[in-house]
C-alpha atoms as a PDB file:
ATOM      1  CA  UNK A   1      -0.915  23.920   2.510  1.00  0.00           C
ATOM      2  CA  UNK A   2      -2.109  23.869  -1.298  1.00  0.00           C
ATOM      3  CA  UNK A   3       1.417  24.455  -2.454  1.00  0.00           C
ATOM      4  CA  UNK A   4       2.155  20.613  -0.533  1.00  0.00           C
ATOM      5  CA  UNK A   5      -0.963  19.247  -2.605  1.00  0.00           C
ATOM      6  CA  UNK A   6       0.367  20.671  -6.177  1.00  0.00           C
ATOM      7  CA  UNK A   7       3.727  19.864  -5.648  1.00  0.00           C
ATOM      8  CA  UNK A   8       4.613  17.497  -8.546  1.00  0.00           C
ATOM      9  CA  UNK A   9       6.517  15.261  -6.660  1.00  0.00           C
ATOM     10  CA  UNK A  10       3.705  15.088  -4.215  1.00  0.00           C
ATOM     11  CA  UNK A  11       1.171  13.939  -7.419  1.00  0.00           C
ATOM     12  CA  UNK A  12       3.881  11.867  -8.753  1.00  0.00           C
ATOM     13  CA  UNK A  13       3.804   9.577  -5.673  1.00  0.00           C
ATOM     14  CA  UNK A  14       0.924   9.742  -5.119  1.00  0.00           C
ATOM     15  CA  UNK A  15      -0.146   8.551  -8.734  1.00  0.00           C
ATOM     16  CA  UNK A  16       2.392   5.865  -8.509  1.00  0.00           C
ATOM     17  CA  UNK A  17       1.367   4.510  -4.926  1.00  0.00           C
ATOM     18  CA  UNK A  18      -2.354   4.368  -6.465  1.00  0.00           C
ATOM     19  CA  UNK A  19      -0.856   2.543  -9.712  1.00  0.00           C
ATOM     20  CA  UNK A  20       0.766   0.079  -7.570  1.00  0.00           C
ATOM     21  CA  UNK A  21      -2.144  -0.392  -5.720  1.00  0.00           C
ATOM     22  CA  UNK A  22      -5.015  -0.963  -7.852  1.00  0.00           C
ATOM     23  CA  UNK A  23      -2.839  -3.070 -10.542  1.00  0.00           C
ATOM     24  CA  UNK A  24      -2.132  -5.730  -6.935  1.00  0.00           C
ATOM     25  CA  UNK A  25      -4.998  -5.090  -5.458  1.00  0.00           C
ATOM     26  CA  UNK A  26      -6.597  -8.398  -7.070  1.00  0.00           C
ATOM     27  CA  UNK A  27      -3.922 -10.689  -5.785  1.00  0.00           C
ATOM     28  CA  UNK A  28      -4.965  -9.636  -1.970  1.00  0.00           C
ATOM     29  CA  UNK A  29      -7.267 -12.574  -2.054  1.00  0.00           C
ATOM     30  CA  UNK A  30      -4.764 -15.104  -3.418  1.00  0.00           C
ATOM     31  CA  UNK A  31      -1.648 -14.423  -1.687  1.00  0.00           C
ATOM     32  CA  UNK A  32       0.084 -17.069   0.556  1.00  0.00           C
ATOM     33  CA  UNK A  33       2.242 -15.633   3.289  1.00  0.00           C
ATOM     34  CA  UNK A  34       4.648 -18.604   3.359  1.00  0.00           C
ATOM     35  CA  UNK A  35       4.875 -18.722  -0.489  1.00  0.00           C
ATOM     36  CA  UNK A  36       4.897 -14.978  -1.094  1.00  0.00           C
ATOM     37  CA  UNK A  37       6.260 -13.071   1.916  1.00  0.00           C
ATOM     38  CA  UNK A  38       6.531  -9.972   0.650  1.00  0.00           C
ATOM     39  CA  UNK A  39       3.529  -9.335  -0.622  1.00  0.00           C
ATOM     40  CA  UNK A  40       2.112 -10.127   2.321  1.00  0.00           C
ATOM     41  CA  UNK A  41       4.137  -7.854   4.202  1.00  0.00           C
ATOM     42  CA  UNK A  42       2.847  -5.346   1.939  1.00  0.00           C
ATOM     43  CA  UNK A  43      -0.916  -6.172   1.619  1.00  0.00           C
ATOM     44  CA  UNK A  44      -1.550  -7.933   4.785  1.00  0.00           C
ATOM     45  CA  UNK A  45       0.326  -6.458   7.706  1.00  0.00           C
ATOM     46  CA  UNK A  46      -1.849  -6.633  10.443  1.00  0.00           C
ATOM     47  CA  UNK A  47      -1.393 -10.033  10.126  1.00  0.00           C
ATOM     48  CA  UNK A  48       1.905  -9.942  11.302  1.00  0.00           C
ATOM     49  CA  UNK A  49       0.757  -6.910  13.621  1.00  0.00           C
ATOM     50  CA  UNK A  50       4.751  -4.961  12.177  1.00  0.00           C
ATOM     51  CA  UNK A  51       4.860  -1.143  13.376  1.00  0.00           C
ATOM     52  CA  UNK A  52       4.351   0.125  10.538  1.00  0.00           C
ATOM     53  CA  UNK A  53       0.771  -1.382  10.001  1.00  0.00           C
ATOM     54  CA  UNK A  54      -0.949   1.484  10.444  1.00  0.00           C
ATOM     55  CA  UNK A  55       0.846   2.655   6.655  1.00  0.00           C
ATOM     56  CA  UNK A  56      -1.874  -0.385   5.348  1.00  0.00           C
ATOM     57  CA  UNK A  57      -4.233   1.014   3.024  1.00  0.00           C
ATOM     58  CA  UNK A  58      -7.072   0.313   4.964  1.00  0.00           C
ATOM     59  CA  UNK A  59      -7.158   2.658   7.419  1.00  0.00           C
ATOM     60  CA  UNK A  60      -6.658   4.950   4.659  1.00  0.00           C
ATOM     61  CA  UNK A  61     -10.248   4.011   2.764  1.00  0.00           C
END
């Protein structure tokens, strides 16, 4: 479906997931589940094995 892939809402959030991403990406190593919940929810949830863990961006790499 190219007209899905060059939809500009479709680039926009894409472009903003990848922003968000790569500008947290370096805290991965640093965060503290008990200090910083969320972003471990975020960056880390297989550790908390949540059904929505297979949305973590490593299974999409």
């Amino acid at each position: 479906m190219p007209q899905l892939v060059t939809a500009p809402w479709f680039l926009i959030l894409l472009f903003s997931w990848l922003t968000f991403f790569f500008i947290f990406s370096s805290k991965m190593k640093k965060i503290n589940p008990v200090k910083d919940p969320f972003s471990a929810l975020i960056f880390m949830p297989e550790i908390y094995h949540w059904p929505w863990s297979w949305h973590s961006p490593w299974l999409w790499t």
